[in-house]
Every structure is written in C-alpha cells, then in structure tokens.
C-alpha atoms as a PDB file:
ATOM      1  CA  UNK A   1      -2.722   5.877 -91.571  1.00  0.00           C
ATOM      2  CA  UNK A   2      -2.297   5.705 -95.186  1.00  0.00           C
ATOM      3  CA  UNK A   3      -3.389   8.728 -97.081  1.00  0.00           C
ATOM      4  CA  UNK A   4      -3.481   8.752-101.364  1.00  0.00           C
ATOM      5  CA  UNK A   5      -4.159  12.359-102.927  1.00  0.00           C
ATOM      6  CA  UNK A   6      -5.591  12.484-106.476  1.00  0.00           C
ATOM      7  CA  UNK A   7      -7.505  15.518-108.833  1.00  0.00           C
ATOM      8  CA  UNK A   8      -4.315  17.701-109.885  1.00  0.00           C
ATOM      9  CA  UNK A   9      -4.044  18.908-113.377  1.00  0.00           C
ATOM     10  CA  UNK A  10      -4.177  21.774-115.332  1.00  0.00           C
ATOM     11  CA  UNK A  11      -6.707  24.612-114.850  1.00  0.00           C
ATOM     12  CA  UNK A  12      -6.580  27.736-116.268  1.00  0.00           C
ATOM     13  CA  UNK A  13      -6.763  31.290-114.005  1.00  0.00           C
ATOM     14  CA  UNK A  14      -9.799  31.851-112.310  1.00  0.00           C
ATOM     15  CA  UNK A  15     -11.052  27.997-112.416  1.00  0.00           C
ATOM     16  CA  UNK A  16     -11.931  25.818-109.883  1.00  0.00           C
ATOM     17  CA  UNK A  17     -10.069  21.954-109.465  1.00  0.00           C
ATOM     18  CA  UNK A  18     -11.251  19.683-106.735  1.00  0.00           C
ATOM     19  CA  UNK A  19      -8.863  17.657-104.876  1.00  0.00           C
ATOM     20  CA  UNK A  20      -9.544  14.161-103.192  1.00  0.00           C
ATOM     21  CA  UNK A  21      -7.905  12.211-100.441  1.00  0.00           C
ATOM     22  CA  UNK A  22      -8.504   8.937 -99.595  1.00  0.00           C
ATOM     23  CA  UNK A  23      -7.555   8.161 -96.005  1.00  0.00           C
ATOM     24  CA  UNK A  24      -7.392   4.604 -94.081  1.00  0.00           C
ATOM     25  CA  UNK A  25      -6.373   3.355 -91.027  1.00  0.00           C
ATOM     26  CA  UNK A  26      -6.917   4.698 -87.764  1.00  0.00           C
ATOM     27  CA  UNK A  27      -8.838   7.979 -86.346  1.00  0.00           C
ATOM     28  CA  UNK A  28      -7.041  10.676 -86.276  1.00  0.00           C
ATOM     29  CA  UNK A  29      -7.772  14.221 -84.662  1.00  0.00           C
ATOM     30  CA  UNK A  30      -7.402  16.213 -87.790  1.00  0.00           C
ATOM     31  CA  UNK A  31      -6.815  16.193 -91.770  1.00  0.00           C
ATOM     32  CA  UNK A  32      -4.707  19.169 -93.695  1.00  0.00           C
ATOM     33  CA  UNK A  33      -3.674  20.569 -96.882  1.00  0.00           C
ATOM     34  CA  UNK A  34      -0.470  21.597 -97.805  1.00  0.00           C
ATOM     35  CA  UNK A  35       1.562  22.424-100.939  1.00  0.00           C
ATOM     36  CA  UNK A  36       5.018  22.911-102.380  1.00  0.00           C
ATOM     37  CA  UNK A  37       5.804  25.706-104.973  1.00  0.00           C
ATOM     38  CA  UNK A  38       8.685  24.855-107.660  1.00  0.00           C
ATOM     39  CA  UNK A  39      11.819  26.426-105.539  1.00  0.00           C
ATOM     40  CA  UNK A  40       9.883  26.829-102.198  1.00  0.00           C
ATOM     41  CA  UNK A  41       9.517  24.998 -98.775  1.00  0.00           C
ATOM     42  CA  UNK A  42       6.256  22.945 -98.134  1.00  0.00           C
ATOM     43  CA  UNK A  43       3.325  25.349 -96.753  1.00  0.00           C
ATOM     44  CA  UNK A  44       0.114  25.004 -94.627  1.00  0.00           C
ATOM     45  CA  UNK A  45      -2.916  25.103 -96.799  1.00  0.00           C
ATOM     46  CA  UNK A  46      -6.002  24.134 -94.903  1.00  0.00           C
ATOM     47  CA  UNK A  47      -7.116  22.188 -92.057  1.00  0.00           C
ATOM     48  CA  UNK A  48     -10.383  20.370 -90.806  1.00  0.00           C
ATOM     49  CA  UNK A  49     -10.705  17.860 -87.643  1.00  0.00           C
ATOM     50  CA  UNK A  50     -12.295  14.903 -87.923  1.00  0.00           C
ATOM     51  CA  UNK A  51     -15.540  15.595 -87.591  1.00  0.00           C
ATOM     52  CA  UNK A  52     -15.715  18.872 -90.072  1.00  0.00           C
ATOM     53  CA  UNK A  53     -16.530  21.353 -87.279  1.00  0.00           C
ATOM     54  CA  UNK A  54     -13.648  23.308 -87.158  1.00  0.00           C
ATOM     55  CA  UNK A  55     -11.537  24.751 -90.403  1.00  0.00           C
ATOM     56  CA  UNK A  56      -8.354  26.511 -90.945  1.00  0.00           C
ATOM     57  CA  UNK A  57      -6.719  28.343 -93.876  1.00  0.00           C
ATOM     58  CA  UNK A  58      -3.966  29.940 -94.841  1.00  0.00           C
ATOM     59  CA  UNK A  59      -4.434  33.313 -95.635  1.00  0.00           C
ATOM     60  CA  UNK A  60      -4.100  33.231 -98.978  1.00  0.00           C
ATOM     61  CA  UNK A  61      -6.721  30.634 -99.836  1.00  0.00           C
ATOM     62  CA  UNK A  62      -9.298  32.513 -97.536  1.00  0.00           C
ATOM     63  CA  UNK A  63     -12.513  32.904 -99.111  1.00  0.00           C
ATOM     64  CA  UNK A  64     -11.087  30.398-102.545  1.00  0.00           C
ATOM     65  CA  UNK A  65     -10.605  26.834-101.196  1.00  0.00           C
ATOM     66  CA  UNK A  66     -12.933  25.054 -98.671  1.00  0.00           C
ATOM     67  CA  UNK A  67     -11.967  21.713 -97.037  1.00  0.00           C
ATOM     68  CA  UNK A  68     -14.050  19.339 -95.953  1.00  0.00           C
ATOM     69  CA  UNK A  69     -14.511  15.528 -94.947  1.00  0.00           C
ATOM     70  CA  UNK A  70     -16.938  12.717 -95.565  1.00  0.00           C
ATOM     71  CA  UNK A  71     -16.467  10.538 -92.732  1.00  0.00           C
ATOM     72  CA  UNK A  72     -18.829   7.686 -94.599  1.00  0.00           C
ATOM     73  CA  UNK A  73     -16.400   7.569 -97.628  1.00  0.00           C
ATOM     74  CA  UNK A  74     -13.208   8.155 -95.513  1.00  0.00           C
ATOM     75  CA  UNK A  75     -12.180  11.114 -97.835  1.00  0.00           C
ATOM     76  CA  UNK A  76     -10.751  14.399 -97.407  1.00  0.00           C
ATOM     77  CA  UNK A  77     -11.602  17.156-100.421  1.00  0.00           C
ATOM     78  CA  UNK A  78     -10.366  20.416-101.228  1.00  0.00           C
ATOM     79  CA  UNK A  79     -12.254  22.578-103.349  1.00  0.00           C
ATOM     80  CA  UNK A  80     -10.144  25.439-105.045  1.00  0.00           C
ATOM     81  CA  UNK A  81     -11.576  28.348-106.522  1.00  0.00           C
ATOM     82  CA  UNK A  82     -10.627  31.135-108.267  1.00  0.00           C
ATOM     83  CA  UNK A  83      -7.490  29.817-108.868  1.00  0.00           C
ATOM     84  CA  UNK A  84      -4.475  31.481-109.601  1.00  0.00           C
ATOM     85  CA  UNK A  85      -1.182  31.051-111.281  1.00  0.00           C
ATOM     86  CA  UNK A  86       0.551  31.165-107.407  1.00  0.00           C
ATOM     87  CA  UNK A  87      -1.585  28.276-106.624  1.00  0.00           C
ATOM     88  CA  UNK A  88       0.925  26.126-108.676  1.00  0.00           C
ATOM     89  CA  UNK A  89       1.875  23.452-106.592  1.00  0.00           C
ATOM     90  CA  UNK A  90       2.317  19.983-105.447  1.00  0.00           C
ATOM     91  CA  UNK A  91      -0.309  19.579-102.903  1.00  0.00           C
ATOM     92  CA  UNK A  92      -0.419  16.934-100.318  1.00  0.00           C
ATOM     93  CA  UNK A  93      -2.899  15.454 -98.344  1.00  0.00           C
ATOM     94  CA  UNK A  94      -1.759  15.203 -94.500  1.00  0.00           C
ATOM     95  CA  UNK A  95      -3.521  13.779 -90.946  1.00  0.00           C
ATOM     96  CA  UNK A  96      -2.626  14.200 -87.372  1.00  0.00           C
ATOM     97  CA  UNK A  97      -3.408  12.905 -83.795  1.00  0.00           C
ATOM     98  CA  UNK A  98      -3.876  16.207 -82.598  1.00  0.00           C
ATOM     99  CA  UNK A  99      -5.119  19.876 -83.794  1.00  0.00           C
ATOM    100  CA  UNK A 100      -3.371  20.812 -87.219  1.00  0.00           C
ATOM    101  CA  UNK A 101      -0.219  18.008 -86.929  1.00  0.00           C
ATOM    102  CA  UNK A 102       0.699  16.224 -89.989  1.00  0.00           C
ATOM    103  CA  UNK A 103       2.279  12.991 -88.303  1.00  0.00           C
ATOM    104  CA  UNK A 104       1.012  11.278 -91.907  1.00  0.00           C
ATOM    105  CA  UNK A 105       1.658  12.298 -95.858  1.00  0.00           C
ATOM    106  CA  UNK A 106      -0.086  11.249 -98.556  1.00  0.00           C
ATOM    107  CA  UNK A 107       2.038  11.718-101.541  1.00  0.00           C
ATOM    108  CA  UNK A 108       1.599  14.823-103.694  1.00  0.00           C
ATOM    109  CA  UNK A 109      -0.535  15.621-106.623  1.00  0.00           C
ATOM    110  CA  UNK A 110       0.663  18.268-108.768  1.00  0.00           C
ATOM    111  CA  UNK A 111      -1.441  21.051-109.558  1.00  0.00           C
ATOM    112  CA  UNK A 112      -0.753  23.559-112.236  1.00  0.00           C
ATOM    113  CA  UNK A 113      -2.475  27.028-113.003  1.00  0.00           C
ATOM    114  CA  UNK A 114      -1.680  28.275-116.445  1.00  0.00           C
ATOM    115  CA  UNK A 115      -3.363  29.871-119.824  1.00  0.00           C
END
C-alpha cells in the first residue's frame, strides 16, 4: 500500500484546511490520521474503515475535523475546522489490515496554524 498526503499550509486560527490522501495498492481494513507536534511524539488523529461507516477521533479534534473516504477516487480526506494554533503539525496519512492499525505511512504534510 502506498499512501501520498498533500493540502498542508498555512491557515490562520479559526480556518478550515482540507487534507488529501491518495492511497494504492491493496484493501485494507481501515485509513487514519495522525500528526507530529515540533518536540512531541506522533499522535492518533482520526480513523475511518474502508467503507466510511465507522469513525474515530481523538478528543481534541471532536466536533473540528471529519474524515472520510471516496472509495471511487481511492482517497482519504480530512477536513479541519476551526483550527487552532495546537493543530500545528506534520500530519500523516496511515492504513491498516485491521481496526485503527497503521501497518502503512504516507509521508507527512506539514500543517501550520498561525496569524
């Protein structure tokens, strides 16, 4: 599975940024989110299996980002709203054979949250 991230930039607080991930290669049971902060460890973000019937988030992002799939296009997005200057991350794209494992990385696309 081969997994390439894209959308970071610069938004400003209380935005919204949209982030894309285009996946190939086999099925896999589910597709994630996760992100590194400058001087942190790598975090969950979100989650969604492969058919977009069942989500996961991290607490923080509850109610702010949605995940989602388009099985047609083989893409995984990440919507991120109200977006805030502890959303500043690198954020990777991930997919696993089972329920919320990240046996595959994409790598990361920075995203940075700043007046």
């Amino acid at each position: 599975v081969q997994l390439q991230a894209s959308g970071g930039g610069l938004v400003q607080p209380g935005g919204s940024l949209r982030l894309s991930c285009a996946a190939s290669g086999r099925t896999v049971a589910t597709y994630g989110w996760f992100r590194q902060a400058p001087g942190q460890e790598r975090k969950f973000v979100a989650a969604v299996t492969w058919s977009g019937a069942s989500t996961d988030y991290e607490d923080s992002v509850k109610g702010r980002f949605t995940i989602s799939r388009d099985n047609a296009k083989n893409m995984v997005y990440l919507q991120m709203d109200s977006m805030q200057p502890e959303d500043t991350a690198v954020y990777y794209c991930t997919a696993g054979r089972r329920w919320k494992s990240t046996d595959y990385w994409g790598q990361g696309t920075l995203v940075t949250v700043s007046s």
